[in-house]
C-alpha atoms as a PDB file:
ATOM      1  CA  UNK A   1     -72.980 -15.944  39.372  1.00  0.00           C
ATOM      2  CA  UNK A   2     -71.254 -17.888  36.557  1.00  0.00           C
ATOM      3  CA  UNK A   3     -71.928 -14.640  34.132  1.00  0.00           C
ATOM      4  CA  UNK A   4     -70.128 -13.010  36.300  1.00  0.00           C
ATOM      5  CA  UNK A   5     -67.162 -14.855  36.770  1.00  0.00           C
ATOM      6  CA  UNK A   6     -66.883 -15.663  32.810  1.00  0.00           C
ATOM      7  CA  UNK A   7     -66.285 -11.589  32.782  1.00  0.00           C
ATOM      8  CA  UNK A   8     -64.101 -11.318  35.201  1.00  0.00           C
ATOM      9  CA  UNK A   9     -62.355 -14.211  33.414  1.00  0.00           C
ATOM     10  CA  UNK A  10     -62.335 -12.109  30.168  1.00  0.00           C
ATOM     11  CA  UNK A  11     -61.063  -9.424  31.094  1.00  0.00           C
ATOM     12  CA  UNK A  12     -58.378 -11.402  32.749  1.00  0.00           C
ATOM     13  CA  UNK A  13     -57.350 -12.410  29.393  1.00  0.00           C
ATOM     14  CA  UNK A  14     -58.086  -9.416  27.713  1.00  0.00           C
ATOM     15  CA  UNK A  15     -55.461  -7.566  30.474  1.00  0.00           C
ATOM     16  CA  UNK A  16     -53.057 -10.496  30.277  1.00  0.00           C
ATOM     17  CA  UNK A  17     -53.540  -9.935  26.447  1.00  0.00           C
ATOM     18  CA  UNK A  18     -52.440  -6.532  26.894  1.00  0.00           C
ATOM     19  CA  UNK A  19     -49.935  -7.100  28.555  1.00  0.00           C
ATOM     20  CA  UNK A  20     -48.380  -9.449  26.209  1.00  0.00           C
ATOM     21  CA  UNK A  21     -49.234  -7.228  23.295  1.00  0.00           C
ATOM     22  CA  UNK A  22     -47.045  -4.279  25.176  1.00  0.00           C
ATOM     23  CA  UNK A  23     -44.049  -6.347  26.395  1.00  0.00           C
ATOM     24  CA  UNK A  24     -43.823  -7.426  22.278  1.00  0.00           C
ATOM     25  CA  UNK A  25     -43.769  -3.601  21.354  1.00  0.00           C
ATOM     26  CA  UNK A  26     -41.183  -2.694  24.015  1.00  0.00           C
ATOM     27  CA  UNK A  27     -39.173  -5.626  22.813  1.00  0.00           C
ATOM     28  CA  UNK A  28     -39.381  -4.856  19.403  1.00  0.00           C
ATOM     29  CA  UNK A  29     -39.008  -1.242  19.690  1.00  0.00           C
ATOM     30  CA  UNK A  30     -35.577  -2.031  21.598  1.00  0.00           C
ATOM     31  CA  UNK A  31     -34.374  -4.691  18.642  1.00  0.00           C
ATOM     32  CA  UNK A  32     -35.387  -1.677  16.291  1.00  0.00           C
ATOM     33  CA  UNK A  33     -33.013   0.688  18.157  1.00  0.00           C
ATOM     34  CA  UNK A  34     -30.240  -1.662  18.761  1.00  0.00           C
ATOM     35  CA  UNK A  35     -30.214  -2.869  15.186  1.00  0.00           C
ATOM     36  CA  UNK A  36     -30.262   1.793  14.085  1.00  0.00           C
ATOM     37  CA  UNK A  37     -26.979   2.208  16.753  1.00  0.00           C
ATOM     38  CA  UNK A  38     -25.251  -0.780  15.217  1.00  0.00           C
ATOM     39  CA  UNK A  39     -25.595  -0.066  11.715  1.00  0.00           C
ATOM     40  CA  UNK A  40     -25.061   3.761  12.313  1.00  0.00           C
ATOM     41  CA  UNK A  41     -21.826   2.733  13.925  1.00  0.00           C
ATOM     42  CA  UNK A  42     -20.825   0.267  11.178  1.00  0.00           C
ATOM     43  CA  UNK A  43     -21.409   3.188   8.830  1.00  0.00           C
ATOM     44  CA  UNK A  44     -19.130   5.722  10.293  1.00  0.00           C
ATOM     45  CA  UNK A  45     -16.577   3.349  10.607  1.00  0.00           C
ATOM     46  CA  UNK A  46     -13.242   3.875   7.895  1.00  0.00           C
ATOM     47  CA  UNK A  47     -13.608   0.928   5.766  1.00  0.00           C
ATOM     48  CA  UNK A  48     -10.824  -0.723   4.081  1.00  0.00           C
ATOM     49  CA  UNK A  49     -10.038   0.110   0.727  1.00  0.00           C
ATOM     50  CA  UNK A  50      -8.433  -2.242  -2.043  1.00  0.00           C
ATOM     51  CA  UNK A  51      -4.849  -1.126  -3.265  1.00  0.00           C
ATOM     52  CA  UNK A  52      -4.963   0.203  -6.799  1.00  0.00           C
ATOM     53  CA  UNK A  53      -3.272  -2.011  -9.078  1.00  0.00           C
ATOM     54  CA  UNK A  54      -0.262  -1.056 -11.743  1.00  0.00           C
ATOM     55  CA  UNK A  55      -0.063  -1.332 -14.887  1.00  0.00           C
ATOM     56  CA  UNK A  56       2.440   0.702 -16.375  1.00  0.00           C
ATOM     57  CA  UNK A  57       5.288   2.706 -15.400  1.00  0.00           C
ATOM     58  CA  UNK A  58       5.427   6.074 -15.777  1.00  0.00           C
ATOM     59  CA  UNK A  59       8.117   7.711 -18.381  1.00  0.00           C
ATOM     60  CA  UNK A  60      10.730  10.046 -16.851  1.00  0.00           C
ATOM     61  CA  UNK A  61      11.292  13.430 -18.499  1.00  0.00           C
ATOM     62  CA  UNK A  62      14.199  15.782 -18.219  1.00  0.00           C
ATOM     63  CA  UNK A  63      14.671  14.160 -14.505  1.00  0.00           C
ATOM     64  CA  UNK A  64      17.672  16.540 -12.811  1.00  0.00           C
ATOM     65  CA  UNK A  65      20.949  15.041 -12.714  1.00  0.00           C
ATOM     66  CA  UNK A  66      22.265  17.169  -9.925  1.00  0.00           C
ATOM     67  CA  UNK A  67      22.910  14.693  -6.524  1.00  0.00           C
ATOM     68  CA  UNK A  68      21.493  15.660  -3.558  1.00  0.00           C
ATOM     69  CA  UNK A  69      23.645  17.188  -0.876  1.00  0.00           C
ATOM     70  CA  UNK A  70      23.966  15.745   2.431  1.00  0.00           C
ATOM     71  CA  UNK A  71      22.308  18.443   3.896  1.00  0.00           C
ATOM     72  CA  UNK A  72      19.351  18.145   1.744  1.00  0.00           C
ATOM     73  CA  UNK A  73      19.574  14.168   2.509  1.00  0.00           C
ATOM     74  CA  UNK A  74      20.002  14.555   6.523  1.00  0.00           C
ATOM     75  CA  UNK A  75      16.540  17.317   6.451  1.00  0.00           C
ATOM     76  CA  UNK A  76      14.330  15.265   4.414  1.00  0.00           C
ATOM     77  CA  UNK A  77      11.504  14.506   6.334  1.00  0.00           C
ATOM     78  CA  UNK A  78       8.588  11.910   5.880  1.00  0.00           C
ATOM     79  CA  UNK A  79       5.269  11.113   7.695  1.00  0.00           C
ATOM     80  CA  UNK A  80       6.680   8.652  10.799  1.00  0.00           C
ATOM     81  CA  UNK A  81       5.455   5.962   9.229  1.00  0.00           C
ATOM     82  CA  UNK A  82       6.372   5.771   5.436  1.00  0.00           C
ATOM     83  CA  UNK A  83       9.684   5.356   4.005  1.00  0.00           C
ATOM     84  CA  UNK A  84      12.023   8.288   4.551  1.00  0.00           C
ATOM     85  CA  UNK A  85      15.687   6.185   3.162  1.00  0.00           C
ATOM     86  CA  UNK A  86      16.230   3.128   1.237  1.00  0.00           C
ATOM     87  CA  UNK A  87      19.486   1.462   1.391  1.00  0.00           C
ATOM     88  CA  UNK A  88      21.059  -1.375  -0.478  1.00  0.00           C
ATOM     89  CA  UNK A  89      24.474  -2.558   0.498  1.00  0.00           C
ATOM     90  CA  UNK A  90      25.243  -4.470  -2.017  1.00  0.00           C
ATOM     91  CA  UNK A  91      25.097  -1.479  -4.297  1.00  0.00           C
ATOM     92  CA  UNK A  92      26.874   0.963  -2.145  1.00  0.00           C
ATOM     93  CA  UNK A  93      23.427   2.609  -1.967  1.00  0.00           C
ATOM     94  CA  UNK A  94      22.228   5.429  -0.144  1.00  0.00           C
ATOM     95  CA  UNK A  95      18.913   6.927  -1.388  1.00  0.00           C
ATOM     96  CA  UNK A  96      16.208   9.317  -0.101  1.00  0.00           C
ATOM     97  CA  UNK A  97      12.827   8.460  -0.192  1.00  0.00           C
ATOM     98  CA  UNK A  98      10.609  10.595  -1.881  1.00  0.00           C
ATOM     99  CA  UNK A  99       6.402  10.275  -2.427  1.00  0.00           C
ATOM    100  CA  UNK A 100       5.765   9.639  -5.337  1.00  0.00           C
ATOM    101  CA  UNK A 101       2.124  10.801  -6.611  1.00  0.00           C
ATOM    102  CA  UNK A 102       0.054  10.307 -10.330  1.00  0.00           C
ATOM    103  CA  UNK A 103      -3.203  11.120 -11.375  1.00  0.00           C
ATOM    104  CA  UNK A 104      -3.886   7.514 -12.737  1.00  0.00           C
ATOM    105  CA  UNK A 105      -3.377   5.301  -9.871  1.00  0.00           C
ATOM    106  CA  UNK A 106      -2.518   2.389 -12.069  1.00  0.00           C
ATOM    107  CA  UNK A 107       1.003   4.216 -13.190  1.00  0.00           C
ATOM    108  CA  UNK A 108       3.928   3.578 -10.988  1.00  0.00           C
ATOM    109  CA  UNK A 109       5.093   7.158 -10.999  1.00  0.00           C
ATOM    110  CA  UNK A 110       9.096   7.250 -11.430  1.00  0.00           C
ATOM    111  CA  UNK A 111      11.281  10.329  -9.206  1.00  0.00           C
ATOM    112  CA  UNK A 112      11.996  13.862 -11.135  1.00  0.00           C
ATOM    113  CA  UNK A 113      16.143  12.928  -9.955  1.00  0.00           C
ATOM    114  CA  UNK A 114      17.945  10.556 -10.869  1.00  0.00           C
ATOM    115  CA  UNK A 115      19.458  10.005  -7.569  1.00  0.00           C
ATOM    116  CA  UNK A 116      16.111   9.595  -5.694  1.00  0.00           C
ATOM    117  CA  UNK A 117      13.893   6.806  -5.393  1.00  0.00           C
ATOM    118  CA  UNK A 118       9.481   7.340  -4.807  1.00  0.00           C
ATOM    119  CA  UNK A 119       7.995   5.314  -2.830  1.00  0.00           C
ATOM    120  CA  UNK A 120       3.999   4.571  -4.566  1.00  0.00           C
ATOM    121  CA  UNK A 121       1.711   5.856  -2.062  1.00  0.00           C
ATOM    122  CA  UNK A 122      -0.484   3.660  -3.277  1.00  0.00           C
ATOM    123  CA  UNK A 123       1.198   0.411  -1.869  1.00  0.00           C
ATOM    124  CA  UNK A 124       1.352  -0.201   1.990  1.00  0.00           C
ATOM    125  CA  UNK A 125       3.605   1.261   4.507  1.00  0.00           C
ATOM    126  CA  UNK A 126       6.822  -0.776   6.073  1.00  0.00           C
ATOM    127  CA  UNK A 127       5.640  -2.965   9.101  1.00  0.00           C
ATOM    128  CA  UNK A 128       2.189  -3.262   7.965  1.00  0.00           C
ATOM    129  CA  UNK A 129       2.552  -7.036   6.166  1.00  0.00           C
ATOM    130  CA  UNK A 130       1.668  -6.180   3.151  1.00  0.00           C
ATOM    131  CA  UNK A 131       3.568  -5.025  -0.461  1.00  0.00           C
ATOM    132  CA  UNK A 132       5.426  -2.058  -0.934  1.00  0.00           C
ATOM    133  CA  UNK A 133       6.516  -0.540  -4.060  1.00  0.00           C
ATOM    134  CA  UNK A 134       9.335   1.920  -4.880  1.00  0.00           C
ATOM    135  CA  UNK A 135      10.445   3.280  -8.144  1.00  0.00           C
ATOM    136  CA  UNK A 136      14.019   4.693  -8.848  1.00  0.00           C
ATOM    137  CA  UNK A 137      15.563   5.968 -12.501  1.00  0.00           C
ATOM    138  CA  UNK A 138      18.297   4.031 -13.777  1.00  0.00           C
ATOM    139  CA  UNK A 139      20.113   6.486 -15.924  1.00  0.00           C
ATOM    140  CA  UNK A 140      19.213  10.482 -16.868  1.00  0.00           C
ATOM    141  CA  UNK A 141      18.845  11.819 -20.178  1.00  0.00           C
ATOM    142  CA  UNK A 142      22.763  12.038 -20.446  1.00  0.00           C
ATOM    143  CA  UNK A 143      23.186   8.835 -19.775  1.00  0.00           C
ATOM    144  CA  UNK A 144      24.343   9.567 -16.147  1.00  0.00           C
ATOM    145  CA  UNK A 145      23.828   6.406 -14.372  1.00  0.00           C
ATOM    146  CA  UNK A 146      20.785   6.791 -11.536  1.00  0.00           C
ATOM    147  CA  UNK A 147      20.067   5.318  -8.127  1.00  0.00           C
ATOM    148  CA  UNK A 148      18.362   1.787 -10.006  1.00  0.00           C
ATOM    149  CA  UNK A 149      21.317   1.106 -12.793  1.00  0.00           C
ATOM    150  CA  UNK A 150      22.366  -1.788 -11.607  1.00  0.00           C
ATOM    151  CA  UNK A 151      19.315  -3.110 -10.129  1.00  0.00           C
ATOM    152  CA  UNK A 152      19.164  -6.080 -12.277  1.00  0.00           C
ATOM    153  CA  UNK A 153      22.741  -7.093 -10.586  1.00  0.00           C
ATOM    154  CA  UNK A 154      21.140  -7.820  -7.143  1.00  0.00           C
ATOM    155  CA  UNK A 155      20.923 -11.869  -6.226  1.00  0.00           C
ATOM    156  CA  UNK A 156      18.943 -13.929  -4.139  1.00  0.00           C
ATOM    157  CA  UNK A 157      19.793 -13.299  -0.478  1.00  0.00           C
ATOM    158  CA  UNK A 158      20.996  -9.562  -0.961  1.00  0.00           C
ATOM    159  CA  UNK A 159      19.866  -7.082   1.727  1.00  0.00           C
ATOM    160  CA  UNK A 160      17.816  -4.244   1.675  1.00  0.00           C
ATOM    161  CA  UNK A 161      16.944  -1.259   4.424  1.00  0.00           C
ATOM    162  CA  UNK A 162      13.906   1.164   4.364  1.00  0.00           C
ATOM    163  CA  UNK A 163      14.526   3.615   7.321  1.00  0.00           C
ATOM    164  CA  UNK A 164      11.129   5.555   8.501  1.00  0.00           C
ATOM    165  CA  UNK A 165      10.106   8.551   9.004  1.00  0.00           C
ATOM    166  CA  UNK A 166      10.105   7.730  12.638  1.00  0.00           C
ATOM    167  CA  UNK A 167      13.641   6.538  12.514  1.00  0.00           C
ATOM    168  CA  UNK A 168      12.568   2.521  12.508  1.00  0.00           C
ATOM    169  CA  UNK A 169      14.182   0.214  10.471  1.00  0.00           C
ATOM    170  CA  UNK A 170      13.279  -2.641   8.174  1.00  0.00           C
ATOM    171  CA  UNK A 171      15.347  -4.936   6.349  1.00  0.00           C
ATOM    172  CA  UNK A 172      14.387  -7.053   3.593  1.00  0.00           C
ATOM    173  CA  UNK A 173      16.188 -10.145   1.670  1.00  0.00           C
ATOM    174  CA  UNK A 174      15.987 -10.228  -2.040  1.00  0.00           C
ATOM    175  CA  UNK A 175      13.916 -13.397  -3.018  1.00  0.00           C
ATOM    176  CA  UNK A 176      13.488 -12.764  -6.828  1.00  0.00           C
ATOM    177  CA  UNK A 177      15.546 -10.520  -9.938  1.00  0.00           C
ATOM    178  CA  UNK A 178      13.163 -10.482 -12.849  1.00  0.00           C
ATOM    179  CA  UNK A 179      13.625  -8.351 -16.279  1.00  0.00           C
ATOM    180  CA  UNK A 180      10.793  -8.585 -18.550  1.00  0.00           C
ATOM    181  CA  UNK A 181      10.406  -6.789 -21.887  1.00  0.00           C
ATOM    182  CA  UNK A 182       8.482  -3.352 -22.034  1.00  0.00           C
ATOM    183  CA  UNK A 183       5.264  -5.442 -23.913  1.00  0.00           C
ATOM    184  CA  UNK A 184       4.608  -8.020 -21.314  1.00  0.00           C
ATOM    185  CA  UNK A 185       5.345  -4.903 -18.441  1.00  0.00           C
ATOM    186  CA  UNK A 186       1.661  -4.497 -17.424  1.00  0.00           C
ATOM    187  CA  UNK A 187       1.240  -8.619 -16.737  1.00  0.00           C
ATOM    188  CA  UNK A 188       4.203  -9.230 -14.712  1.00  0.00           C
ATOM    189  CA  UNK A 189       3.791  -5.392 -13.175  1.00  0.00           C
ATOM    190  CA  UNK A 190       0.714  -6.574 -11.617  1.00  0.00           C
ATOM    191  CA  UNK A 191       2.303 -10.427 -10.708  1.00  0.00           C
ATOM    192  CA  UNK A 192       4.821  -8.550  -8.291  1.00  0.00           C
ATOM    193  CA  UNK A 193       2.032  -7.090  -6.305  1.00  0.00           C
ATOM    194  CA  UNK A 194       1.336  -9.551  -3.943  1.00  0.00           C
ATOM    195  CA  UNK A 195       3.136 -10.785  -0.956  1.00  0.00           C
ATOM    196  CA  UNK A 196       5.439 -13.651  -0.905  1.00  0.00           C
ATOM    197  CA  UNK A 197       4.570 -16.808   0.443  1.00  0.00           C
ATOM    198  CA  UNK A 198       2.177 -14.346   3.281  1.00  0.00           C
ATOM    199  CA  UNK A 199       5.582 -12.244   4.284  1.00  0.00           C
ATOM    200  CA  UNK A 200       5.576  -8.606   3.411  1.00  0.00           C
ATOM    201  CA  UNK A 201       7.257  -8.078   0.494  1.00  0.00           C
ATOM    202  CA  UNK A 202       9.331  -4.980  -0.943  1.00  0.00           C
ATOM    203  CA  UNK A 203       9.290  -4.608  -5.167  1.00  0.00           C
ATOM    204  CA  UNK A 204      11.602  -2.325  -6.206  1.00  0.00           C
ATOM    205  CA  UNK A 205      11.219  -1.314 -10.093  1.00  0.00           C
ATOM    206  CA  UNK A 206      12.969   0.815 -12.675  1.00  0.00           C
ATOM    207  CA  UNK A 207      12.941   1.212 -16.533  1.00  0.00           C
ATOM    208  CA  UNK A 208      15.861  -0.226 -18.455  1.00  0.00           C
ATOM    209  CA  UNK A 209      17.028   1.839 -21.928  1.00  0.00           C
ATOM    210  CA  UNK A 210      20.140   1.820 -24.141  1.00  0.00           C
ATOM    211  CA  UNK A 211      19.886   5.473 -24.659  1.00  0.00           C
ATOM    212  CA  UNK A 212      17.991   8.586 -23.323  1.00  0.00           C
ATOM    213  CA  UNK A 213      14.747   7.456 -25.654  1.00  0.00           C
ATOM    214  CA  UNK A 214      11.416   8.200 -23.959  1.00  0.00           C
ATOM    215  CA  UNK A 215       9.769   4.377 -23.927  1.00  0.00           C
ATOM    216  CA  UNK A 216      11.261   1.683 -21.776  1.00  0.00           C
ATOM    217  CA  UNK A 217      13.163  -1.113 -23.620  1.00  0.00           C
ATOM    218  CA  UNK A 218      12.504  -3.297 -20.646  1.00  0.00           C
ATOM    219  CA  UNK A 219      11.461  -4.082 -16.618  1.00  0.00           C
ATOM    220  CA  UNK A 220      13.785  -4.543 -14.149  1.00  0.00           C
ATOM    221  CA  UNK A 221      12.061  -5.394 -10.811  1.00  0.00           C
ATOM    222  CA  UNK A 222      13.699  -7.335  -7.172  1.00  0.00           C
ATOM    223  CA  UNK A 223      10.978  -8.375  -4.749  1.00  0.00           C
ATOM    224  CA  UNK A 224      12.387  -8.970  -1.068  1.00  0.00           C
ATOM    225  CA  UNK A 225      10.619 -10.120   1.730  1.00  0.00           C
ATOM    226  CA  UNK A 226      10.985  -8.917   5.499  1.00  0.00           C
ATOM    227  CA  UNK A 227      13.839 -10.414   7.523  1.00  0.00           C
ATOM    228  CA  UNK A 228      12.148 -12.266  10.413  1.00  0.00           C
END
């Protein structure tokens, strides 16, 4: 009698055992999935990429010298969200936005006109809270003043306006005017590429010369921060 209840007792435990065993697979077999979905998700997702940084400026050649019309101003067209006009007051300046594009992304390319400015698609777009960068020519080969010649005249609590593609505007309030020579460009090119004090910050930058040589004599750049 007691033989056979130690048997049925066995296989009891060898069920229960079983059943154990099988509720472990199913659990980890679910874990196993859940862990594939997430990490396949994770994977398709568009990850963030790091800014490049600059380090030089780019040299203009033979940029035109012939000023846009106002119809080619009123029909240029941008993506909605980038920078379609930049506008400084102060300077009695009204200035397309072009985009500007390099095959080294650590060279702030500089507009082919004298009269435009290029925004560096490799800074961020207005609105976003980050640092955006735009490049303008301060005088042609013929000595022609360009959209940037007096730059280096703008002062602390001057106004500037980027107008969008979709029409929005932003305006931005100069915080610093820096001019540093051509040799220390690269070091103080990559200083103005941050935000100030957390606020999204505009850095506008040309290359100062006495005459129409190729090489910069010197950096002027403005950083402004976002009007709140």
């Amino acid at each position: 009698m007691s033989l056979k209840i130690n048997k049925t007792a066995n296989n009891i435990i060898k069920v229960v055992g079983w059943i154990v065993v099988l509720i472990i697979i199913i659990l980890m077999t679910k874990i196993l999935i859940w862990e594939h979905n997430y990490y396949d998700s994770k994977s398709r997702e568009r990850r963030a990429t790091a800014p490049a940084v600059i380090t030089e400026i780019a040299s203009a050649i033979k940029p035109s010298e012939i000023q846009p019309s106002q119809h080619e101003i009123d029909a240029h067209q941008v993506a909605a969200d980038e920078p379609r006009y930049l506008s400084i007051p102060r300077l009695g300046l009204d200035q397309l936005i072009i985009a500007g594009t390099s095959v080294n992304a650590h060279v702030l390319q500089v507009p082919d006109n004298i009269y435009e400015t290029a925004w560096y698609a490799g800074s961020s777009r207005p609105g976003t809270g980050s640092y955006i960068v735009i490049s303008g020519l301060a005088m042609g080969d013929s000595g022609q003043k360009g959209a940037f010649s007096d730059l280096d005249s703008l002062e602390q609590g001057d106004t500037i306006k980027i107008i969008t593609g979709s029409g929005d505007s932003f305006t931005y309030v100069v915080q610093i005017v820096s001019i540093t020579d051509s040799s220390n460009a690269e070091q103080q090119l990559i200083e103005v590429q941050k935000p100030i004090d957390d606020k999204e910050t505009l850095v506008l930058v040309t290359g100062l010369k006495s005459s129409a040589a190729a090489t910069y004599e010197s950096i002027a750049m403005v950083q402004a921060t976002l009007q709140q």
